[in-house]
Each structure stands twice: as C-alpha cells, then as structure tokens.
C-alpha atoms as a PDB file:
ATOM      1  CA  UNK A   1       0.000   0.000   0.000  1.00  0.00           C
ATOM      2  CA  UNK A   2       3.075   2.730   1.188  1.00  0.00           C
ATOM      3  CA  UNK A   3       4.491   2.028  -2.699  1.00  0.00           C
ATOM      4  CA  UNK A   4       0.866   2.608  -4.489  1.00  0.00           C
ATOM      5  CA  UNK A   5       0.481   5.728  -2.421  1.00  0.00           C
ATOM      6  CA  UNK A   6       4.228   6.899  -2.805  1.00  0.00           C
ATOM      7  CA  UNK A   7       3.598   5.833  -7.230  1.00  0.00           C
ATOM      8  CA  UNK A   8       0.689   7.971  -7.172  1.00  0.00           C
ATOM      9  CA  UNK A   9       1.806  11.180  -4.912  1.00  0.00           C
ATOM     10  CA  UNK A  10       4.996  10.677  -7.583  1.00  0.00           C
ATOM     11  CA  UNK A  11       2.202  10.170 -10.855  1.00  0.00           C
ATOM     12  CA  UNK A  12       0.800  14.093  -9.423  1.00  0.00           C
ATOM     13  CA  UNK A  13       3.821  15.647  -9.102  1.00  0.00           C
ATOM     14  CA  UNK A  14       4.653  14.561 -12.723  1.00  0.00           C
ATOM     15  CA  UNK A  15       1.266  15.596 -14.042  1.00  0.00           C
ATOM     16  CA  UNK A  16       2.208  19.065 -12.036  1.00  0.00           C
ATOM     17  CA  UNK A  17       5.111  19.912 -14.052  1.00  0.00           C
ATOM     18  CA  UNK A  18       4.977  18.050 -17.732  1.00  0.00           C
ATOM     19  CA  UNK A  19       2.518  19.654 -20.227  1.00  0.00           C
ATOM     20  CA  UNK A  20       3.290  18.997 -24.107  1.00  0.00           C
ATOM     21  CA  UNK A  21       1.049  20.624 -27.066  1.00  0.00           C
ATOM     22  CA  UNK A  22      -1.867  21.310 -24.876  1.00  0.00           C
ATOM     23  CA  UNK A  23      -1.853  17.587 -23.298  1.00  0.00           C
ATOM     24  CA  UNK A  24      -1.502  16.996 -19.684  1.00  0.00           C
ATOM     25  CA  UNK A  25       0.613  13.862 -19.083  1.00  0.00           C
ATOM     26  CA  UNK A  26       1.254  11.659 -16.474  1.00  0.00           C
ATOM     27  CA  UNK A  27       3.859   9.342 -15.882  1.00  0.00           C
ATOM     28  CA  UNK A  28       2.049   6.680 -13.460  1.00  0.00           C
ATOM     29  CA  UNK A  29       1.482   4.204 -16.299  1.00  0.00           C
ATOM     30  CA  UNK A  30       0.955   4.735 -19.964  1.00  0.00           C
ATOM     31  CA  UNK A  31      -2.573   4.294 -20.184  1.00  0.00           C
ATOM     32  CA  UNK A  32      -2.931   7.308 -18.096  1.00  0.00           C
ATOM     33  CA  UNK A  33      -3.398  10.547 -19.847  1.00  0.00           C
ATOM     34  CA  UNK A  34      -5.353  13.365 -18.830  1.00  0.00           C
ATOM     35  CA  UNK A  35      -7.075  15.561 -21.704  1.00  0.00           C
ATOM     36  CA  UNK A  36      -6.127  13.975 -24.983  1.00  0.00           C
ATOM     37  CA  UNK A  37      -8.334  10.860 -26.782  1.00  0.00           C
ATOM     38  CA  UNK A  38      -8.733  10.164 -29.701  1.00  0.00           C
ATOM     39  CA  UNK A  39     -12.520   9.374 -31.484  1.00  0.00           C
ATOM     40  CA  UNK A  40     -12.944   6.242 -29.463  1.00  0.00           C
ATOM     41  CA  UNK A  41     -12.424   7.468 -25.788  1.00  0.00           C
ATOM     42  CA  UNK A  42      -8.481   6.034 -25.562  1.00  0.00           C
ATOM     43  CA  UNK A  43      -5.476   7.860 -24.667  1.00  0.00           C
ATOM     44  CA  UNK A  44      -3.924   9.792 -27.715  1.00  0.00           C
ATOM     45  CA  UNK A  45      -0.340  10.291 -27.171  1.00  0.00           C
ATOM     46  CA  UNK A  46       0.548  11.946 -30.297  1.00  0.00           C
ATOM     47  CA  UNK A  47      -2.738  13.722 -31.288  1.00  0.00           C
ATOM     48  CA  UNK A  48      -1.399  16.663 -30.179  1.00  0.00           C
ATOM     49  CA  UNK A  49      -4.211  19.242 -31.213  1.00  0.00           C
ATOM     50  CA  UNK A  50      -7.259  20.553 -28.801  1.00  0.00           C
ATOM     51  CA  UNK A  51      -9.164  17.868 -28.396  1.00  0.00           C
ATOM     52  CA  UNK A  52      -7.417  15.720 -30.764  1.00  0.00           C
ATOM     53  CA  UNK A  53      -8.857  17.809 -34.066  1.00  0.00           C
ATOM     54  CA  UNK A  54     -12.632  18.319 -32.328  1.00  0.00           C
ATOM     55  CA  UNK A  55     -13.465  21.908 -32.580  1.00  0.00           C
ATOM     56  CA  UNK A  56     -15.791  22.162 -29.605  1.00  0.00           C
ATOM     57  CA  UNK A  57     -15.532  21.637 -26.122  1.00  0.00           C
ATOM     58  CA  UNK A  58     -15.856  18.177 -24.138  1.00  0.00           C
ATOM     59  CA  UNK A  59     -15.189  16.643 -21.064  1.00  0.00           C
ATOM     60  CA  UNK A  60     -11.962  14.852 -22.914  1.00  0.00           C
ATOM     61  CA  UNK A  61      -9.867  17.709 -23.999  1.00  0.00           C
ATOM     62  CA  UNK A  62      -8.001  20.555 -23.406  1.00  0.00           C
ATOM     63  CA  UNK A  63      -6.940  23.712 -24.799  1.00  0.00           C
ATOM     64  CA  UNK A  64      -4.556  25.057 -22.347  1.00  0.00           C
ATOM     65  CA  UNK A  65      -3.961  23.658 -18.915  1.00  0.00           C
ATOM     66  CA  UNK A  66      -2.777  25.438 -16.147  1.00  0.00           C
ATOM     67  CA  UNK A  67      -3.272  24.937 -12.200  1.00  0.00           C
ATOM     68  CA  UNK A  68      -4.013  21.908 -10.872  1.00  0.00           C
ATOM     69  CA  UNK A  69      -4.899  20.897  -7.447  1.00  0.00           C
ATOM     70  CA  UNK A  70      -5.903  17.107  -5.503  1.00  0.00           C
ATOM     71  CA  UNK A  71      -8.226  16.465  -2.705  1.00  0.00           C
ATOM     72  CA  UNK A  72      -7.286  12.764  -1.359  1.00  0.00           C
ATOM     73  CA  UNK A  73     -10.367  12.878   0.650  1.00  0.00           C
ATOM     74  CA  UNK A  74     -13.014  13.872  -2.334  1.00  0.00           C
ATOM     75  CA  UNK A  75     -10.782  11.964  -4.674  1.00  0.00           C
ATOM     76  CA  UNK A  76     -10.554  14.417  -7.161  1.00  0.00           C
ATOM     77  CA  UNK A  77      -8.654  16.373  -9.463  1.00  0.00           C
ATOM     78  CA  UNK A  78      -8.945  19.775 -10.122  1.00  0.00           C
ATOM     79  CA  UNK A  79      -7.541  21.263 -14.155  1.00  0.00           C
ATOM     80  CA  UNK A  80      -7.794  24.878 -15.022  1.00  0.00           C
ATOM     81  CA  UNK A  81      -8.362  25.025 -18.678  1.00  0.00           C
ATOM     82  CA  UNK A  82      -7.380  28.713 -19.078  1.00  0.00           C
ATOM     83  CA  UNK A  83      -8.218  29.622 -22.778  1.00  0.00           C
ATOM     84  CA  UNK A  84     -12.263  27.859 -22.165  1.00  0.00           C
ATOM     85  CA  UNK A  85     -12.333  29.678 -18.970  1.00  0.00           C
ATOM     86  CA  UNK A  86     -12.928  26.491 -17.158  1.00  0.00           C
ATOM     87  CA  UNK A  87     -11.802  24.321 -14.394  1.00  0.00           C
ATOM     88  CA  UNK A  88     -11.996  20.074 -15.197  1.00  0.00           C
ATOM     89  CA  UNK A  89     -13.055  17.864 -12.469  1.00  0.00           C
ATOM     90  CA  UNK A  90     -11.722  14.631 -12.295  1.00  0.00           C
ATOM     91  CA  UNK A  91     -13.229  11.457 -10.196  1.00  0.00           C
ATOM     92  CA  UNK A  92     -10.012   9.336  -8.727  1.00  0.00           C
ATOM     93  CA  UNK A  93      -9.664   6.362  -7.460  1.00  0.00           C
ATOM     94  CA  UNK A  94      -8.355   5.821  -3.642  1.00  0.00           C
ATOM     95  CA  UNK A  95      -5.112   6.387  -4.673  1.00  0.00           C
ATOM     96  CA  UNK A  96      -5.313   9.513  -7.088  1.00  0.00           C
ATOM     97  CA  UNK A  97      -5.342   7.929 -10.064  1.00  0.00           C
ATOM     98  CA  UNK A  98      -7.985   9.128 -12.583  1.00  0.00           C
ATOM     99  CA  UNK A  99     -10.853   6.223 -13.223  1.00  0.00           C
ATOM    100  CA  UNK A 100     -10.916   7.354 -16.788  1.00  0.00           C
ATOM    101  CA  UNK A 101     -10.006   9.691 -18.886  1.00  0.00           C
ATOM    102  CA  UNK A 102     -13.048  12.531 -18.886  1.00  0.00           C
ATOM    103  CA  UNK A 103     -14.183  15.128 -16.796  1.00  0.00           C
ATOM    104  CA  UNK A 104     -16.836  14.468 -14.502  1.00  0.00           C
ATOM    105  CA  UNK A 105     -17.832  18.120 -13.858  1.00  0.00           C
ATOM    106  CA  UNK A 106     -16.700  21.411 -14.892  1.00  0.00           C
ATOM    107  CA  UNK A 107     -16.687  25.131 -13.082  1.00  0.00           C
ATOM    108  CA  UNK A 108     -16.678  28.538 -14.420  1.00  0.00           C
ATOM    109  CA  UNK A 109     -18.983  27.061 -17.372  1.00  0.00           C
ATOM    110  CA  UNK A 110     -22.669  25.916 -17.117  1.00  0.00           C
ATOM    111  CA  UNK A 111     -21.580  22.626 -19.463  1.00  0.00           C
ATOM    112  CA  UNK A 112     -18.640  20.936 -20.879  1.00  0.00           C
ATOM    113  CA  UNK A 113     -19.251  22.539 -23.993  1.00  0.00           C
ATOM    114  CA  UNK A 114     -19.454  26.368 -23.772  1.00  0.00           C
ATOM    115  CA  UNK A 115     -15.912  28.480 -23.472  1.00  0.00           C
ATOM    116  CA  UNK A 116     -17.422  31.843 -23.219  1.00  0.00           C
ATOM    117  CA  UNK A 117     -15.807  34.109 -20.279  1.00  0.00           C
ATOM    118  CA  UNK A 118     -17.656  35.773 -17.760  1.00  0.00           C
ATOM    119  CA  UNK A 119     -18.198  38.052 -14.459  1.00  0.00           C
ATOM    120  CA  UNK A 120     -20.436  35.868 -12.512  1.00  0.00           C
ATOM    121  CA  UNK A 121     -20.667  33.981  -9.781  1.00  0.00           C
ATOM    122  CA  UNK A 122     -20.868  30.893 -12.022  1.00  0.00           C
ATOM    123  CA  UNK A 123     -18.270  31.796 -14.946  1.00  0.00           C
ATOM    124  CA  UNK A 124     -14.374  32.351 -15.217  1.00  0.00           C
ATOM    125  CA  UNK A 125     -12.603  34.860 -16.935  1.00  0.00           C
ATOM    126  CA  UNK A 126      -8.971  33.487 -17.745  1.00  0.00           C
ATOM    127  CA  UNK A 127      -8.719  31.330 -14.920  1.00  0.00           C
ATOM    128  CA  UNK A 128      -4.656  30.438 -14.142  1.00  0.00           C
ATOM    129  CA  UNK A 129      -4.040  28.721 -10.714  1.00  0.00           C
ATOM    130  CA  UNK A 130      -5.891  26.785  -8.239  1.00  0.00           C
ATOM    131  CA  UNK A 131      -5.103  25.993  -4.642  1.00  0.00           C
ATOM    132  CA  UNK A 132      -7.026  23.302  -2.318  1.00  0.00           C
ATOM    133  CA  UNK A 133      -8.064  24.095   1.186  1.00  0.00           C
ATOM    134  CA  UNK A 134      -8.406  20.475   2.862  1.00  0.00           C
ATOM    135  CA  UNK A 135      -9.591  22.297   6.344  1.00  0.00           C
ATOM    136  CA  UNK A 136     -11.962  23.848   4.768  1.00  0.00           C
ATOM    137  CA  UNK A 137     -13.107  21.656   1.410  1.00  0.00           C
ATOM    138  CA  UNK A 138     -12.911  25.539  -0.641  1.00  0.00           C
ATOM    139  CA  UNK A 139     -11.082  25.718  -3.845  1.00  0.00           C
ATOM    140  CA  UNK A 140      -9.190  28.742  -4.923  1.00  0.00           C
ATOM    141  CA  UNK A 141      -8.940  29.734  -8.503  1.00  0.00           C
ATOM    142  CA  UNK A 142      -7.183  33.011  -9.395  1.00  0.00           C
ATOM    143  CA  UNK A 143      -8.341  34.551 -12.514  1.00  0.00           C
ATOM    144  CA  UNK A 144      -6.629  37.113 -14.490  1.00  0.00           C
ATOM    145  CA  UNK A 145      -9.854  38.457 -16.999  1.00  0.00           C
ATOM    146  CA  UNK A 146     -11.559  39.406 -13.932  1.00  0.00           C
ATOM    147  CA  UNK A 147      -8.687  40.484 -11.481  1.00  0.00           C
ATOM    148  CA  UNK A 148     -10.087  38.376  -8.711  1.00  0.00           C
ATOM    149  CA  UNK A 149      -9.958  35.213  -6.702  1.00  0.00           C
ATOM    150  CA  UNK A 150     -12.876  33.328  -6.279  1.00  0.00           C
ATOM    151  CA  UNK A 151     -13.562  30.334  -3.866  1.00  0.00           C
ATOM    152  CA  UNK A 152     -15.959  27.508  -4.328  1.00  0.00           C
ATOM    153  CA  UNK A 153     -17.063  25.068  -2.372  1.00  0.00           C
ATOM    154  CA  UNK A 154     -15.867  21.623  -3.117  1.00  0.00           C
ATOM    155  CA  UNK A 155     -17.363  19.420  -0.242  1.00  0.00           C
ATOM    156  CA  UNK A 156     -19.587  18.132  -3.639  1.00  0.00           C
ATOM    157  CA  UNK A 157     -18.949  19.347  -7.270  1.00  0.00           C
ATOM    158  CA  UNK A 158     -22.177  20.130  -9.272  1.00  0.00           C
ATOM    159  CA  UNK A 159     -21.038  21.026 -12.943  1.00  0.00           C
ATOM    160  CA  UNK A 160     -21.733  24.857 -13.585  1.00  0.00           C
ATOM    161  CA  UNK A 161     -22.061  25.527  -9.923  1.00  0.00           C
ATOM    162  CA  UNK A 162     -21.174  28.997  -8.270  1.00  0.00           C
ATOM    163  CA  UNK A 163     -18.580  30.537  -5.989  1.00  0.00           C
ATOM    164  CA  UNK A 164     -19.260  30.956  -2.698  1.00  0.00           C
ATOM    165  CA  UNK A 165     -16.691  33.763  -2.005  1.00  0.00           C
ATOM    166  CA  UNK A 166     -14.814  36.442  -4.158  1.00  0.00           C
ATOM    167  CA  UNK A 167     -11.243  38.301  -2.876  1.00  0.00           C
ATOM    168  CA  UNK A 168     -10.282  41.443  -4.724  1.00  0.00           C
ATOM    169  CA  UNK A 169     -13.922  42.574  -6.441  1.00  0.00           C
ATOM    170  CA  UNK A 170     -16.136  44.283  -4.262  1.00  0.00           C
ATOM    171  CA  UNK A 171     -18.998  41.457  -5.538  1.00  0.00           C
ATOM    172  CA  UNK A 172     -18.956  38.988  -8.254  1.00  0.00           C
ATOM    173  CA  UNK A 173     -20.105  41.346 -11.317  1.00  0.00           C
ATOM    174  CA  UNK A 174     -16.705  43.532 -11.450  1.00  0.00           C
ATOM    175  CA  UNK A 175     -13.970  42.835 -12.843  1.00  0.00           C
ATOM    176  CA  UNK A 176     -11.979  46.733 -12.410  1.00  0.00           C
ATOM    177  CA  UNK A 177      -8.131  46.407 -11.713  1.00  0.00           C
ATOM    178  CA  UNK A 178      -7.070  47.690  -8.461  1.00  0.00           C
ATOM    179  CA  UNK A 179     -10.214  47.347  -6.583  1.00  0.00           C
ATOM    180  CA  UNK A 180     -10.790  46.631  -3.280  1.00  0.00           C
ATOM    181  CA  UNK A 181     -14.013  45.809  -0.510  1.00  0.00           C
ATOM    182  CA  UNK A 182     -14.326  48.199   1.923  1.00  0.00           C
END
C-alpha cells in the first residue's frame, strides 16, 4: 500500500510539471493521460491538437492547462483550462489515479461545452491557478480576466455551480483592476 500511495503522490507531481502541445501527461502508467483521446475514448499520445482535431468543447480535452490541485479525501482532481475559462473535475480512485479519462464536472462554465468568459458567480474569466483548502473543502482559482480570486465550495462538485466567495472585487459582477471591498 506505502508504494501505491508513494507511485501515485509521484504520478501528481509529474502531471504538475509536464505539459506537451496542450496535453496533460502523467507518468504513473501509460494508459494514463489526462485531456487527450482520440474518437474512441483512448489515450492519444501523439494527437497533439485541442481535443485531438474536435473543434468544440468536451469533457476529454483541453486547450490550455494550467493549475491543478488534488483532494485525497473527495478523490478528485482539479484542471484549469485557461483559454475555455474552465476548471476540469476529475473522479479518482483511492489512490489519485484518474478512473478514466473525462471530466466528470466542470466550473466557471454551465456545461462541458461552452468556453465563453464571464463576471459571474458561475463563470471564469482566464482562470490560471488553483489551490485546495483540505480544512476547509474551498477551492481557490485566481483569474486574471476578472482580477479576482474566487472560492468555491468543493465538499460536492455540481457542474456549472457557483462561488461561494470572491477576494479582490467588491462582488462577483466587477472585474476593475485595483479594486478593493471596503
């Protein structure tokens, strides 16, 4: 059990640091592969393009990752996809290893398909980092279109669902630089 733990803390870190034409890799085993399939569902190694060639949106591509962030407990992974405004949710298995390869929800975006930005509660504008809060089940996601932070709450992912909290906006509809609550 301490090796499969210790393989799959060392499978994140890879899948931290190794991005490759818009494909998120990691190095646990090479069936896994986060963000790239090809028409049937299976990993795509060398597809290379968003989505492998599929001009919309889905729950099995990528166009630019950025962030990502675990929760052990929730068993999931967290993906910002910057250029859809989006952040990927993926189910894992005890250890942290995806079940499959497709989102199972998405935030900042009311479905896997749209890519629109926005200054909402529910939508992202450029979204670039995430950070997990384990205390307190919140997830962090900074986004540079709006100029803000905003926190959801991840104690249970609902695709499309809002933030509970925004830092450096005076409310979720503004998006000025410089701004700050009173």
């Amino acid at each position: 059990l301490k090796m499969k733990l210790v393989g799959s803390l060392l499978a994140l870190f890879v899948v931290t640091c190794i991005f490759h034409f818009g494909i998120l890799l990691a190095a646990y085993s090479s069936s896994d592969v986060i963000g790239q399939t090809d028409g049937s569902g299976e990993a795509d190694y060398v597809g290379g393009s968003r989505n492998d060639g599929i001009v919309t949106n889905s729950n099995f591509g990528m166009v630019n990752p950025g962030g990502i962030a675990f929760d052990p407990a929730g068993q999931k992974i967290f993906i910002v996809d910057t250029s859809t405004h989006r952040i990927l949710v993926f189910n894992t298995d005890a250890f942290g290893v995806p079940l499959d390869h497709f989102a199972d929800a998405v935030l900042g975006q009311q479905d896997f398909y749209g890519y629109a930005p926005g200054t909402t509660a529910a939508t992202l504008s450029s979204p670039e980092d995430i950070e997990f809060d384990s205390v307190r089940n919140y997830l962090y996601v900074s986004e540079t279109g709006n100029n803000r932070v905003v926190i959801y709450d991840v104690a249970t992912v609902t695709t499309g669902e809002s933030a509970v909290k925004v830092l450096g906006q005076p409310d979720f509809v503004s998006a000025d630089f410089n701004v700050t609550a009173d």
